[in-house]
N, C-alpha and C. Protein backbone atom coordinates (compact mmCIF):
# COMPACT_ATOMS: atom_id res chain seq x y z
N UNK A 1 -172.84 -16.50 0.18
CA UNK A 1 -171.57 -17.18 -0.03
C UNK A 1 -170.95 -16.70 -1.33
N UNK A 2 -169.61 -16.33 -1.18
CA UNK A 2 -168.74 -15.95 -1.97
C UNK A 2 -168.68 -17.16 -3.66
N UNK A 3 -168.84 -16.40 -4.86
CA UNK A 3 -167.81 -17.89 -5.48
C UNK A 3 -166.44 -17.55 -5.43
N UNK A 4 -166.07 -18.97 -5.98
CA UNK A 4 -164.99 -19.62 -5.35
C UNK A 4 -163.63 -18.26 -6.13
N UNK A 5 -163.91 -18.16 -7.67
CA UNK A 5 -163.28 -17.06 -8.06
C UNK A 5 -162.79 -15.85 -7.56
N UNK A 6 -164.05 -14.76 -7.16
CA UNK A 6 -163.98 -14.34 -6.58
C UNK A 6 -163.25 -14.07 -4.86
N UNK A 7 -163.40 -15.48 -4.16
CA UNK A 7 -163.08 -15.27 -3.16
C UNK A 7 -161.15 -15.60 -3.40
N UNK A 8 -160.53 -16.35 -4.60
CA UNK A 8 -159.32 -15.88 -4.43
C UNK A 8 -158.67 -14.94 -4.81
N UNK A 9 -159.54 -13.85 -4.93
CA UNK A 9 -159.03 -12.47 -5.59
C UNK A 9 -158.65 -12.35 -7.44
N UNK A 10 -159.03 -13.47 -7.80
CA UNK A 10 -158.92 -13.38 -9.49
C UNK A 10 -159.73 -12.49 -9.86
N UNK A 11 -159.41 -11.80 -10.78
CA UNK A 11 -160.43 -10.96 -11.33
C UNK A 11 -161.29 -11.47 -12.45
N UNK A 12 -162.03 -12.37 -12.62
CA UNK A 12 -163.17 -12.81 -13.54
C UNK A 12 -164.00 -12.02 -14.68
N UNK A 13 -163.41 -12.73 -15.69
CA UNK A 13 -164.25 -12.07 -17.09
C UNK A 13 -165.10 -13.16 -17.67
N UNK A 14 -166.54 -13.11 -17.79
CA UNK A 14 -167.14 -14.15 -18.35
C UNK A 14 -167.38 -15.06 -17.47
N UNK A 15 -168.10 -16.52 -17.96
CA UNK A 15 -168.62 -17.21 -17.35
C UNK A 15 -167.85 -17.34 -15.79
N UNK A 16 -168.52 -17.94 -14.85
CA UNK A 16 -167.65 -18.24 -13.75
C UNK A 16 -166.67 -19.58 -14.04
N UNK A 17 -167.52 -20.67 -14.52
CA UNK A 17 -166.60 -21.52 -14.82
C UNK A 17 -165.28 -21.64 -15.62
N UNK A 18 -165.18 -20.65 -16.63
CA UNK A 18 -164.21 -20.36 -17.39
C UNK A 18 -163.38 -18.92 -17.22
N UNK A 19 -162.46 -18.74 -16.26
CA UNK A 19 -161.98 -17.80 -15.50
C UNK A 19 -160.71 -17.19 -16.68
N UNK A 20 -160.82 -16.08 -17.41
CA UNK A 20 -159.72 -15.61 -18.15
C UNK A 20 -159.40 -14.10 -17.30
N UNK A 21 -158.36 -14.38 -17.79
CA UNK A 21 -157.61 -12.19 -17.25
C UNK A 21 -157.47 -11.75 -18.76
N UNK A 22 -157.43 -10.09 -18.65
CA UNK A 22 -157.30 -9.28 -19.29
C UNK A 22 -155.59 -9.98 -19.30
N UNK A 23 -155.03 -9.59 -20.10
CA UNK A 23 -153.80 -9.79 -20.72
C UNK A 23 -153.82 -11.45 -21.38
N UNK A 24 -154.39 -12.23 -21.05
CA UNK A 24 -154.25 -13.60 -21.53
C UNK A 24 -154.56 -13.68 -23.36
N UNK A 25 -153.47 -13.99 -24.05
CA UNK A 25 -153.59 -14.50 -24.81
C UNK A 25 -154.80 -16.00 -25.62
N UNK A 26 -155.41 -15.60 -26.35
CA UNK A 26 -156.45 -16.70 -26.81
C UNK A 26 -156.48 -16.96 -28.10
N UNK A 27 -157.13 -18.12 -28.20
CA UNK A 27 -157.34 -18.32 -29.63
C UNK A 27 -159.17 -18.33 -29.90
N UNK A 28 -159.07 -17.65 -31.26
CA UNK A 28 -160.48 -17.59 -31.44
C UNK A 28 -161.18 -18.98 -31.77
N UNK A 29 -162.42 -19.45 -31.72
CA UNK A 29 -162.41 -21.33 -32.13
C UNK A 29 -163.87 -21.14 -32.64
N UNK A 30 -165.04 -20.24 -32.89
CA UNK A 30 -165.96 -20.02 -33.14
C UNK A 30 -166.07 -18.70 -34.09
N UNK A 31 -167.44 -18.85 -34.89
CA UNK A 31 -167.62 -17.42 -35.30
C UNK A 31 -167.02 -17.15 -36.14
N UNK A 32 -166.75 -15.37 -36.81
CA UNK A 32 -165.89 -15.14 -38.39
C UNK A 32 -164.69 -14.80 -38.11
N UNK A 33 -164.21 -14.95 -37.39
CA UNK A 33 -162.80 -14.71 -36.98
C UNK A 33 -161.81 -15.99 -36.25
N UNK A 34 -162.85 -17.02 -36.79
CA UNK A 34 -162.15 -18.41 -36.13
C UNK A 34 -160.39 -18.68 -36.79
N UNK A 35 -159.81 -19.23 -35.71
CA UNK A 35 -158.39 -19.48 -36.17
C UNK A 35 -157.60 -18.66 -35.95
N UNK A 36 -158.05 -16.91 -35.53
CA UNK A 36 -156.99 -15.86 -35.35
C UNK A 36 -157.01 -16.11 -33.86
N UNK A 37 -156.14 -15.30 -33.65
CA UNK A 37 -155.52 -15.02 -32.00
C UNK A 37 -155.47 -13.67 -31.42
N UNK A 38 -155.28 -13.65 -30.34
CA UNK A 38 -155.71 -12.18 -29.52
C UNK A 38 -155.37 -12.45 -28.32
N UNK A 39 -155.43 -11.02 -27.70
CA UNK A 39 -155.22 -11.06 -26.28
C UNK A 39 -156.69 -10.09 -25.34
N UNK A 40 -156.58 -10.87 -24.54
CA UNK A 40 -157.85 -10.22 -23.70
C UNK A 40 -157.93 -8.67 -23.23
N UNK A 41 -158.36 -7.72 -23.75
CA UNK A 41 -158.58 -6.50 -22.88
C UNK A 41 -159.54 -5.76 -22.20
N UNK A 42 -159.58 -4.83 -21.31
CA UNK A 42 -160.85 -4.61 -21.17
C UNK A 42 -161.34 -4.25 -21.46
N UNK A 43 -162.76 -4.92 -21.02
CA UNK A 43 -164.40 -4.69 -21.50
C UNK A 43 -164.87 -3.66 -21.09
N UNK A 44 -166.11 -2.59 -21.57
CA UNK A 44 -166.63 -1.48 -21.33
C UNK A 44 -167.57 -2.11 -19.97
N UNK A 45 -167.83 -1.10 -19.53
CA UNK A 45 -168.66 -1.26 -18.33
C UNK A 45 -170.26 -1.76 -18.41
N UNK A 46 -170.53 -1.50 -20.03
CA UNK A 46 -171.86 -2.03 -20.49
C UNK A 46 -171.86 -3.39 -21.06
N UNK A 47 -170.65 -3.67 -21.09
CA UNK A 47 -170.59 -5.27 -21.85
C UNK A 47 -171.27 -6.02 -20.94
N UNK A 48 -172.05 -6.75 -21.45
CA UNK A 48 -173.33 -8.39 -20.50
C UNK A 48 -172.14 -9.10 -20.17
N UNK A 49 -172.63 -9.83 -19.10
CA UNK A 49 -171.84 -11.05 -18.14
C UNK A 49 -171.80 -12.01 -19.27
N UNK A 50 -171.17 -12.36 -19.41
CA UNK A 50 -170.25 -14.14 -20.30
C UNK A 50 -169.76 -13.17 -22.16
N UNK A 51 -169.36 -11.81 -21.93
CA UNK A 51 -169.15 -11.31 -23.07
C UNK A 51 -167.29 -10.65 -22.63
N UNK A 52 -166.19 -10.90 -23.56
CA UNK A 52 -165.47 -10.55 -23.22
C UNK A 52 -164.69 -9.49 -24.57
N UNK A 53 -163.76 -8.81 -24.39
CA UNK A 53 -163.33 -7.68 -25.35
C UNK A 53 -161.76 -8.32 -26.18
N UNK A 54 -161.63 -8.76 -27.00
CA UNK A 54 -160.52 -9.32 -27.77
C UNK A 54 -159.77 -8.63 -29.03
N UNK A 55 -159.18 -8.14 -28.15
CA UNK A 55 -157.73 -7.21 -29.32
C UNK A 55 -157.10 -8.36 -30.55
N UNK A 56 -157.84 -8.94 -31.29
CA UNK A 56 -157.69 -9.70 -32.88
C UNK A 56 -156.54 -9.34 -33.35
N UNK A 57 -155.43 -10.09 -33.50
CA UNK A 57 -153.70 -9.91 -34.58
C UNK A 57 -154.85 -9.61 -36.10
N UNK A 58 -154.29 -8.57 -36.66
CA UNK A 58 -154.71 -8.13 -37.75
C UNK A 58 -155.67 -7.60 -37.71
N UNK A 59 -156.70 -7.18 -37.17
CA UNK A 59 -157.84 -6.56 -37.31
C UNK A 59 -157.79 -5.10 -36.31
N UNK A 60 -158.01 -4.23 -37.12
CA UNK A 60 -158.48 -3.24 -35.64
C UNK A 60 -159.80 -2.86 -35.41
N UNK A 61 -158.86 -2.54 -34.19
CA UNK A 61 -159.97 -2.41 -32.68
C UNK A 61 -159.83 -3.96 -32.14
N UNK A 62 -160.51 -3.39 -31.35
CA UNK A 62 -161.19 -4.89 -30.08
C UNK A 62 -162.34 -5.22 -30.59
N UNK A 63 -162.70 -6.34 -30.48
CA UNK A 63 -164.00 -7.38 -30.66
C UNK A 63 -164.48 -7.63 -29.64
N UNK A 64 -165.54 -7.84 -29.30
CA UNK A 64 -166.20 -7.94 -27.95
C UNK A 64 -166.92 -9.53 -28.53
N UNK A 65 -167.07 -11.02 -27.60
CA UNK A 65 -167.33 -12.01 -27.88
C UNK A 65 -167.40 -12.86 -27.02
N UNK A 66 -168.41 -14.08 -27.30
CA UNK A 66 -168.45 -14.56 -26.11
C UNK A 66 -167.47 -15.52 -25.52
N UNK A 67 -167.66 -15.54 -24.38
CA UNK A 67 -166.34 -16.05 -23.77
C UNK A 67 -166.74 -17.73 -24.25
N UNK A 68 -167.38 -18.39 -24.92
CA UNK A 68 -167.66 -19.97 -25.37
C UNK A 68 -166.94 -20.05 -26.64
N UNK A 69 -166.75 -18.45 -27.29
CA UNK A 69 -166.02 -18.70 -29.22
C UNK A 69 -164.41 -18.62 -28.81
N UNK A 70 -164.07 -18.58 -27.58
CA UNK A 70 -161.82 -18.65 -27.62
C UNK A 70 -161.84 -19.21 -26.42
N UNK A 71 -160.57 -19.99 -26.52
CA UNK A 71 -160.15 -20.75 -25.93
C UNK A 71 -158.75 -20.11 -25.29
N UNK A 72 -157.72 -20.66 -24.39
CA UNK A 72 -156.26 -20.21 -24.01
C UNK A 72 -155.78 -20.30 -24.65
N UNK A 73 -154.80 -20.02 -25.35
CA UNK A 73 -154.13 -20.33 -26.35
C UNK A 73 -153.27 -21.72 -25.95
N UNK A 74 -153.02 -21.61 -24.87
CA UNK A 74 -152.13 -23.17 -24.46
C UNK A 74 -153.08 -24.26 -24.16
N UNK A 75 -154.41 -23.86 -24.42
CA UNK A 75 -155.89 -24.99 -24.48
C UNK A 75 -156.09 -24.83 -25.50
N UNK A 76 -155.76 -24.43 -26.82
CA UNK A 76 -156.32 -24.36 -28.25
C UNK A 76 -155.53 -25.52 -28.78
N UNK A 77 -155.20 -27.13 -28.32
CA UNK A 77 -154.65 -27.73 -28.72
C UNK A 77 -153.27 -27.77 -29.24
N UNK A 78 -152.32 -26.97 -28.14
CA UNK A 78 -150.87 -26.98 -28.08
C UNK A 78 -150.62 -27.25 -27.04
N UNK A 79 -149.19 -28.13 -27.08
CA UNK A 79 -148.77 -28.38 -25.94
C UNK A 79 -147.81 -27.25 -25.35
């Protein structure tokens, strides 16, 4: 049996329960980079399951992290 993700064609990064896309904007909420923001891109083909790749405002490169340290940005306590 299919999960449920999967079977509506979302493309899933990280946990199953917590379903993000590449382009989604986040906020970081854990870890040394707590409080900045980013947008999701993709992950290398070696990155572990519940690890996702985060293009950080101000920092370069991408960060690779787990999908439990950011939140949506419209779930980071904004309405």
């Amino acid at each position: 049996m299919e999960r449920d993700d999967h079977a509506a064609g979302l493309p899933a990064i990280g946990a199953s329960v917590r379903v993000l896309q590449v382009g989604e904007e986040v906020e970081i909420i854990d870890g040394p980079h707590v409080g900045k923001h980013g947008k999701i891109v993709p992950s290398p083909d070696w990155a572990r399951e519940g690890v996702i790749n985060v293009e950080v405002t101000g920092i370069e490169g991408p960060r690779l992290m787990d999908v439990s340290k950011v939140a949506r940005w419209n779930e980071a306590g904004r309405a």
